[in-house]
Protein backbone atom coordinates (compact mmCIF):
# COMPACT_ATOMS: atom_id res chain seq x y z
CA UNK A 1 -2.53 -6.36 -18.00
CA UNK A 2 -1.74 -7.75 -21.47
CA UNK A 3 -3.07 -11.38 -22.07
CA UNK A 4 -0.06 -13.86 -24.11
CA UNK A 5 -2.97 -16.14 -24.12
CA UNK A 6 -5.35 -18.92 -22.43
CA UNK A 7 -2.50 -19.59 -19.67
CA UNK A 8 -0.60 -16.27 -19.21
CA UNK A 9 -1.04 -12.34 -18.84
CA UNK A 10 1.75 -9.55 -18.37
CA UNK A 11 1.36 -7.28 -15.72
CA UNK A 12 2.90 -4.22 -16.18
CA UNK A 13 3.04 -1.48 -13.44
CA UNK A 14 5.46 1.45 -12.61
CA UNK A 15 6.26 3.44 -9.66
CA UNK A 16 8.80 6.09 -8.17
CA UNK A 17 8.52 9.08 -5.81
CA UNK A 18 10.90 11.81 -3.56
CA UNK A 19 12.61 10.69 -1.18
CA UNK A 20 10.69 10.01 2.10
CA UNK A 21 13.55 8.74 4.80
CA UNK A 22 17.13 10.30 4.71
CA UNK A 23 18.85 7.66 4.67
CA UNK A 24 19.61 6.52 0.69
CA UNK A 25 19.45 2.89 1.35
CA UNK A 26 16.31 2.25 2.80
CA UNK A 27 14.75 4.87 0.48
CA UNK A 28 16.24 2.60 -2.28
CA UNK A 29 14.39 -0.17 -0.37
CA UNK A 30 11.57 1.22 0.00
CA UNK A 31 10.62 2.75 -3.41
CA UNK A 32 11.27 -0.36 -4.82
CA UNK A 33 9.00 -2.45 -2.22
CA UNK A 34 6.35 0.27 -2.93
CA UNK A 35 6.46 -0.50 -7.15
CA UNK A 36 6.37 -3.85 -6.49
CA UNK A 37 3.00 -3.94 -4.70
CA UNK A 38 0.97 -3.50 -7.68
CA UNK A 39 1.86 -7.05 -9.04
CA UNK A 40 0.83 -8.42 -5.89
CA UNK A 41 -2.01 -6.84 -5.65
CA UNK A 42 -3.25 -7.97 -9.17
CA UNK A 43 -2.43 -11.72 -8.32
CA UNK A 44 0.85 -11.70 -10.11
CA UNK A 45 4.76 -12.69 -9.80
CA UNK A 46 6.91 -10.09 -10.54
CA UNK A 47 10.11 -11.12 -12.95
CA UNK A 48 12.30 -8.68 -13.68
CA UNK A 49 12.07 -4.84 -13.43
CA UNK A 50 14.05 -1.52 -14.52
CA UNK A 51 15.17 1.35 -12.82
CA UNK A 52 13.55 4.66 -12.62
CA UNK A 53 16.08 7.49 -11.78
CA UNK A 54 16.48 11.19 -10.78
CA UNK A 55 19.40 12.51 -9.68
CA UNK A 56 21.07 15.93 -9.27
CA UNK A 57 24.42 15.15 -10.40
CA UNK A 58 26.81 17.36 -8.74
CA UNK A 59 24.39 18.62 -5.87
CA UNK A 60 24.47 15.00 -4.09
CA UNK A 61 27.33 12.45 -3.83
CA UNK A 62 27.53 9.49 -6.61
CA UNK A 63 27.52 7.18 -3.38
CA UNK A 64 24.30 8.00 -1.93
CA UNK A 65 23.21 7.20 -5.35
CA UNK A 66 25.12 3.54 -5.09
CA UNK A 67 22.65 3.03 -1.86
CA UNK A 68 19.25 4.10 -3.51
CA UNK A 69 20.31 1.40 -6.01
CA UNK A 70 22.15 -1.13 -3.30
CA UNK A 71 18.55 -0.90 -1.37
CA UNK A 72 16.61 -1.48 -4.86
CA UNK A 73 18.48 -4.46 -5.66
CA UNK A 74 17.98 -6.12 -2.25
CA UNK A 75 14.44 -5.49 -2.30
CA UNK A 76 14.00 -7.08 -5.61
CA UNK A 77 16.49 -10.08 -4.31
CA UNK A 78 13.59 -10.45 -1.37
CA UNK A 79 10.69 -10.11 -3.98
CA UNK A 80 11.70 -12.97 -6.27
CA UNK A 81 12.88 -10.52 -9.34
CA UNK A 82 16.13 -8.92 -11.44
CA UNK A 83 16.78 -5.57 -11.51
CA UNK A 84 17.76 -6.21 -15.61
CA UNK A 85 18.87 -2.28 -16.16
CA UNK A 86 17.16 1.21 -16.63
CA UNK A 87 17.84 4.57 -17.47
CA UNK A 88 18.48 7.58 -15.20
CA UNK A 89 18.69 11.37 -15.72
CA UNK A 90 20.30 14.53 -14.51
CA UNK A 91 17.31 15.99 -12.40
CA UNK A 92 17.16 19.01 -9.63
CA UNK A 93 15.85 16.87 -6.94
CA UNK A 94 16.46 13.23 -6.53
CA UNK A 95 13.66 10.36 -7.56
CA UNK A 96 13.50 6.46 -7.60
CA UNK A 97 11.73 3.88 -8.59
CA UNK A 98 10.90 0.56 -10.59
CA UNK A 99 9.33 -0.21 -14.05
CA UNK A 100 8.00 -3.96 -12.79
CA UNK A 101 6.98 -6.99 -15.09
CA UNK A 102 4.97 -9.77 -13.87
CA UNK A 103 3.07 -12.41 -14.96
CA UNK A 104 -0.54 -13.93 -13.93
CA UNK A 105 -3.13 -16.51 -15.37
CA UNK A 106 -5.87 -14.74 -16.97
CA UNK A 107 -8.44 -16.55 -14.55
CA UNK A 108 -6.76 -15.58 -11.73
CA UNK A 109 -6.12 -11.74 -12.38
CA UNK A 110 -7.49 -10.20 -9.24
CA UNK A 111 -9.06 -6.69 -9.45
CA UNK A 112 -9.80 -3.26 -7.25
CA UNK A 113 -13.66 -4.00 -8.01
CA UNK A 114 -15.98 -7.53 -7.78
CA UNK A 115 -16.64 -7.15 -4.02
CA UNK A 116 -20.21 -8.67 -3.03
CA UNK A 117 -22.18 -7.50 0.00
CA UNK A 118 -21.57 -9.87 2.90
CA UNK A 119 -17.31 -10.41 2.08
CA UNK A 120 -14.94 -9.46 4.96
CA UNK A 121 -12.98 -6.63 4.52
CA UNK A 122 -9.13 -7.94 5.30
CA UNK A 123 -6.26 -6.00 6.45
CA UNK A 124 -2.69 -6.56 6.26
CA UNK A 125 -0.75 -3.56 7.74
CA UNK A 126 -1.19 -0.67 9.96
CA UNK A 127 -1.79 2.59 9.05
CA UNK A 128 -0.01 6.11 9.57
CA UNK A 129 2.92 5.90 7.18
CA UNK A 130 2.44 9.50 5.60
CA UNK A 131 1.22 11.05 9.00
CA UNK A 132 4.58 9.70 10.29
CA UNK A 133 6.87 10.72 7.17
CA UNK A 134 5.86 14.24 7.32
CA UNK A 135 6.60 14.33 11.28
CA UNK A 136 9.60 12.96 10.13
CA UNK A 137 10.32 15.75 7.80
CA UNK A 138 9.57 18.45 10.71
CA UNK A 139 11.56 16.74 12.77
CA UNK A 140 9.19 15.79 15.38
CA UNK A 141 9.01 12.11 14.74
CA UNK A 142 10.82 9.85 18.10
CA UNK A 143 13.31 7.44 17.33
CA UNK A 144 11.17 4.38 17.83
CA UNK A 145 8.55 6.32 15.42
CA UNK A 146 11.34 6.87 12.54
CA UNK A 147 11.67 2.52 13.10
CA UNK A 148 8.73 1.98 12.93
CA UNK A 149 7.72 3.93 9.44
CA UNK A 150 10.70 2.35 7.73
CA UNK A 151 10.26 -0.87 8.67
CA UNK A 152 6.62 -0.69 7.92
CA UNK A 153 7.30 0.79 3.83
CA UNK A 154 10.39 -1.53 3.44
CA UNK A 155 8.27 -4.40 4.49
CA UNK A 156 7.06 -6.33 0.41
CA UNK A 157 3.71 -7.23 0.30
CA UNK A 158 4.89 -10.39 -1.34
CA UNK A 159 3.70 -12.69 1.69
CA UNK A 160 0.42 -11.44 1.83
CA UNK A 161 -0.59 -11.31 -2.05
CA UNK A 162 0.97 -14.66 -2.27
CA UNK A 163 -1.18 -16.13 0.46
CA UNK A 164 -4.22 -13.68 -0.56
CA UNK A 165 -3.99 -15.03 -4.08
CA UNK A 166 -3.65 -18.73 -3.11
CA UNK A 167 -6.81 -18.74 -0.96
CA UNK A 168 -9.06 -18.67 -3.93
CA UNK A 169 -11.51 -16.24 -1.53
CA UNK A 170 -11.20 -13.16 -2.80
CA UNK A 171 -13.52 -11.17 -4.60
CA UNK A 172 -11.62 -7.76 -5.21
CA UNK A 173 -7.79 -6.62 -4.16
CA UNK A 174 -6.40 -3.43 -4.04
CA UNK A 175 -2.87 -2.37 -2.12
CA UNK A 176 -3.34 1.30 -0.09
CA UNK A 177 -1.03 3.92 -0.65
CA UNK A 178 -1.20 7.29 -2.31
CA UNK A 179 -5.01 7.43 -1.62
CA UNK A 180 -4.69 6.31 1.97
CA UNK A 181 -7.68 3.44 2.97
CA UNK A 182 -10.64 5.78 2.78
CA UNK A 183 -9.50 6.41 -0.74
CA UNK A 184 -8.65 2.74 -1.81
CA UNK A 185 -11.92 2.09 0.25
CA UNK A 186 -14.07 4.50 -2.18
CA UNK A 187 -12.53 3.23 -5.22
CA UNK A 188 -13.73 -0.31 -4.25
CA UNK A 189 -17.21 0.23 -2.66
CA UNK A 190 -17.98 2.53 -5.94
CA UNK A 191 -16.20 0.27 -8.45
CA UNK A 192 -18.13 -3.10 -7.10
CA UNK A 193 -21.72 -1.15 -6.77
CA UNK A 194 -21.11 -1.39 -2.68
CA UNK A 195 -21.00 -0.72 0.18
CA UNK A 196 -18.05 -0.89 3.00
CA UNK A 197 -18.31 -0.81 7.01
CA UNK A 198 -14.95 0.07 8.95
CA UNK A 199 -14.55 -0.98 12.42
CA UNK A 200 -11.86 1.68 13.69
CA UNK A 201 -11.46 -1.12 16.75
CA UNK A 202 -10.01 -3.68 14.67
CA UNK A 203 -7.57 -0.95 12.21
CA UNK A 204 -4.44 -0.95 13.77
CA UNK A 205 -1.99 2.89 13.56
CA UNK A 206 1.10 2.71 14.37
CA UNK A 207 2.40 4.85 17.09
CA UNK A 208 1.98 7.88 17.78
CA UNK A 209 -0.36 8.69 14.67
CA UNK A 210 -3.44 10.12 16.26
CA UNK A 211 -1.33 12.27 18.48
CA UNK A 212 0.67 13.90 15.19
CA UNK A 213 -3.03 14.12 13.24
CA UNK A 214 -4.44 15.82 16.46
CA UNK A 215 -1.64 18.48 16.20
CA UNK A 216 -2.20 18.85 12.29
CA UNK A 217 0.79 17.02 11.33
CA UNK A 218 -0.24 15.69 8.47
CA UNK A 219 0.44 15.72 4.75
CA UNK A 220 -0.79 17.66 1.88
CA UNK A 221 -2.15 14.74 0.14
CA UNK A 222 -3.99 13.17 2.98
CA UNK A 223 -6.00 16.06 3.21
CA UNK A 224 -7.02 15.99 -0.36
CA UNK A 225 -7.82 12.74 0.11
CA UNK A 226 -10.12 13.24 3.07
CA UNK A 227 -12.07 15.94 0.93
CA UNK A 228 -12.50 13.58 -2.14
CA UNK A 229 -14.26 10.65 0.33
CA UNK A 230 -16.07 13.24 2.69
CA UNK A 231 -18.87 13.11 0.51
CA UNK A 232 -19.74 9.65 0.20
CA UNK A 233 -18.07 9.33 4.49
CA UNK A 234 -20.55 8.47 7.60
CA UNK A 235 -18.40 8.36 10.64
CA UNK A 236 -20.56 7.26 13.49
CA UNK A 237 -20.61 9.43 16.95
CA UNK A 238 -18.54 9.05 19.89
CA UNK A 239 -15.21 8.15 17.00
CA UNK A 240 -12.24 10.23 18.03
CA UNK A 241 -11.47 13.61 15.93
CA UNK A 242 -8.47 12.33 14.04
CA UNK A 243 -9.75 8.74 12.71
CA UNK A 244 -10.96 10.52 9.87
CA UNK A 245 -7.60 11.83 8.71
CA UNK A 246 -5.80 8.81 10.20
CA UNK A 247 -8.31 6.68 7.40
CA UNK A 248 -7.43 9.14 4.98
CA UNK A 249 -3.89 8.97 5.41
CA UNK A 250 -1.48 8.39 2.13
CA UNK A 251 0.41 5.07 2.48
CA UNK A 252 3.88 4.90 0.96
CA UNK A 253 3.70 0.67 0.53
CA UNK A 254 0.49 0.50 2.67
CA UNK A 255 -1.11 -3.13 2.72
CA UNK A 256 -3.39 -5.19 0.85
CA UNK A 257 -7.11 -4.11 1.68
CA UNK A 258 -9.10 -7.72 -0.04
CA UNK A 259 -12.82 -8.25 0.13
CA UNK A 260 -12.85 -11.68 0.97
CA UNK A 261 -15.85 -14.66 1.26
CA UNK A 262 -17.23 -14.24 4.94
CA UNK A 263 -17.29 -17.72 4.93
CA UNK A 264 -13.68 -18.32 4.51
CA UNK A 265 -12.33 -15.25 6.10
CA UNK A 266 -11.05 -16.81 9.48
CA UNK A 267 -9.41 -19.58 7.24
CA UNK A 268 -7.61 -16.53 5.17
CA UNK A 269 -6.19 -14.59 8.24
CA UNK A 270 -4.87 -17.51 9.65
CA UNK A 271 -3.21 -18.64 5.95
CA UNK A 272 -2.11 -14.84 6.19
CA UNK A 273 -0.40 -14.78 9.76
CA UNK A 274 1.28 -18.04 9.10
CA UNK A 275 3.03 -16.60 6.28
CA UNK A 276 4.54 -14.16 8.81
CA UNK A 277 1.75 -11.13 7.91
CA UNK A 278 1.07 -10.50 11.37
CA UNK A 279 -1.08 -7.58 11.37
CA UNK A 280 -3.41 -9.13 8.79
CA UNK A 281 -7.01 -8.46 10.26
CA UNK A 282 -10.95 -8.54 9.83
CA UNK A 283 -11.58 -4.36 9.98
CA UNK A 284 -15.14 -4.84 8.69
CA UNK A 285 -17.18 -5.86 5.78
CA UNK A 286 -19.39 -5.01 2.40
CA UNK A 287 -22.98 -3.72 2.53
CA UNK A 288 -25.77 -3.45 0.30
CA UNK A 289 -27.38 -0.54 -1.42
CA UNK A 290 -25.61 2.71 -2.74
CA UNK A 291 -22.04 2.99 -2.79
CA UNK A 292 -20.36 4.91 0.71
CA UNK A 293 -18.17 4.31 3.37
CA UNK A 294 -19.22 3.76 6.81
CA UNK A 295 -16.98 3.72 9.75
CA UNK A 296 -18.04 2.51 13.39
C-alpha cells in the first residue's frame, strides 16, 4: 500500500508461478485470476497490470505462448483492468504472471489481522485445488476432477471482495492460496491476538479430495504447511484422517477467508451469494485467549 493522500492509496501486488493445467490458455487465465486476488483481498480495484514472463524460447511453440497471454488478457477484461505491457525473458521452464495496480481509500484498506473474538469466520470457495493439481500431474485426476480444479482457479475473486468490501462488516481479509486455510488461518488468529474455530461440516472440498489425501496425493508444499500450523493445531476426535491435510492444502486462487461481525454475518452471505459467490459460507468463528486453531 502507498497512500496519494486523505482519499486514495495504491495497492501494489505481484504474482506468477509454473504452470499448473496443460492447457496454455487457462493457465494464462488462471495465473492472472490468482495475481489479481491480492487487490481484492485488501479492499481495492485493480487498474491496470503488467506481464510477468518465462519462456523457453525454442523448447515450446511461440503459440502456446499467444494463449498464456490470450487467457491473461481475458481474465483482466473480466476483472475490470488493462494488461498495459510487461517484459518477458528467455527461461528453461515456462512462468506467468501479473504485476497488478489498484487503488483503495485509506479508511477502507482491509487487512490479514483486526479480527475480534465473537466475528464469523466466512468462506467463499471450496478447498482442494493443490491436492487436485498434483493428481493432475500423476495423472490420476477424472475428467470431471480436471473441470472442476480449473474452473475453481480461473474463477476472480472480484465478486466476493467487491461484496465483502461493500458490507462495511469486516474486521480482517485475507485470500487462501500458497499457505492453504490452516496457514492463512494462523496468520490471522496470530496477527489479530486470536483465536479461530473451524467447523469441517460447513468447509466444502471439492471432489474427490479426501480420497487423493488418503492415498498421499498431495503436494510438497501442503505438507510444509501442515508442519508449520501443527503446533499451534487442535483437531477434535472422531475428524477423519485427511481433514488435516485437506485444511492445509495450498490454494492456487483459493477464496476470501473474512472475519466478519456475528451480527451481520447472515446479512453478508446472502450479499455474497447474490453476487453469484455461491459457495460463500459460515465455517466457524474467533475465540478468545492465546492464538491457535481449533477445528471441530
Amino acid at each position: 500500500m502507498y497512500r496519494l493522500d486523505d482519499e486514495q492509496a495504491i495497492v501494489e501486488t505481484v504474482d506468477f508461478f509454473t504452470p499448473v493445467v496443460d492447457d496454455p490458455y487457462w493457465f494464462g487465465r488462471i495465473a492472472a485470476a490468482n495475481a489479481f486476488s491480492d487487490v481484492w483481498a485488501m479492499g481495492g480495484r485493480p487498474l491496470f497490470a503488467l506481464n510477468v514472463v518465462g519462456w523457453p524460447v525454442g523448447k515450446l511453440p511461440m503459440e502456446e505462448l499467444g494463449e498464456v497471454l490470450r487467457g491473461g488478457a481475458e481474465t483482466a477484461r473480466l476483472a475490470g483492468a488493462s494488461i498495459l505491457g510487461g517484459h518477458s525473458i528467455d527461461d528453461p521452464e515456462p512462468k506467468y504472471g501479473l504485476a497488478v495496480t489498484g487503488v483503495v481509500h485509506p479508511g477502507r484498506i482491509l487487512r490479514n489481522v483486526g479480527a475480534r473474538p465473537g466475528d464469523a469466520l466466512v468462506l467463499t470457495k471450496p478447498l482442494g485445488s493443490g491436492i487436485l493439481t498434483t493428481a493432475i500431474k500423476r495423472e490420476l485426476a477424472t475428467a470431471a476432477q480436471l473441470d472442476a480444479a480449473v474452473e475453481l482457479m480461473a474463477t476472480l475473486n472480484r465478486a466476493a471482495g467487491e461484496a465483502l468490501a461493500a458490507s462495511g462488516a469486516v474486521h480482517a481479509l485475507t485470500d487462501v492460496t500458497g499457505f492453504g486455510l490452516l496457514g492463512h488461518g494462523w496468520e490471522m488468529a496470530s496477527g489479530s491476538g486470536v483465536g479461530l474455530r473451524l467447523r469441517t461440516a460447513d468447509v466444502r472440498v471439492l471432489e474427490g479430495v479426501h480420497d487423493l489425501a488418503a492415498r498421499d496425493v498431495v503436494p510438497g508444499g501442503s505438507k510444509a504447511n501442515l508442519r508449520w500450523v501443527t503446533p499451534s493445531l487442535r483437531m477434535a476426535d472422531g475428524l477423519a484422517d485427511t481433514w488435516p491435510q485437506v485444511l492445509a492444502d495450498a490454494q492456487t486462487n483459493g477464496g476470501l477467508l473474512a472475519a466478519v461481525d456475528r451480527s451481520r454475518a447472515g446479512e453478508v452471505v446472502a450479499a455474497l451469494r447474490a453476487a453469484g459467490v455461491a459457495a460463500a459460507a459460515i465455517v466457524g468463528e474467533v475465540l478468545e485467549g492465546e492464538p491457535r486453531i481449533e477445528v471441530e
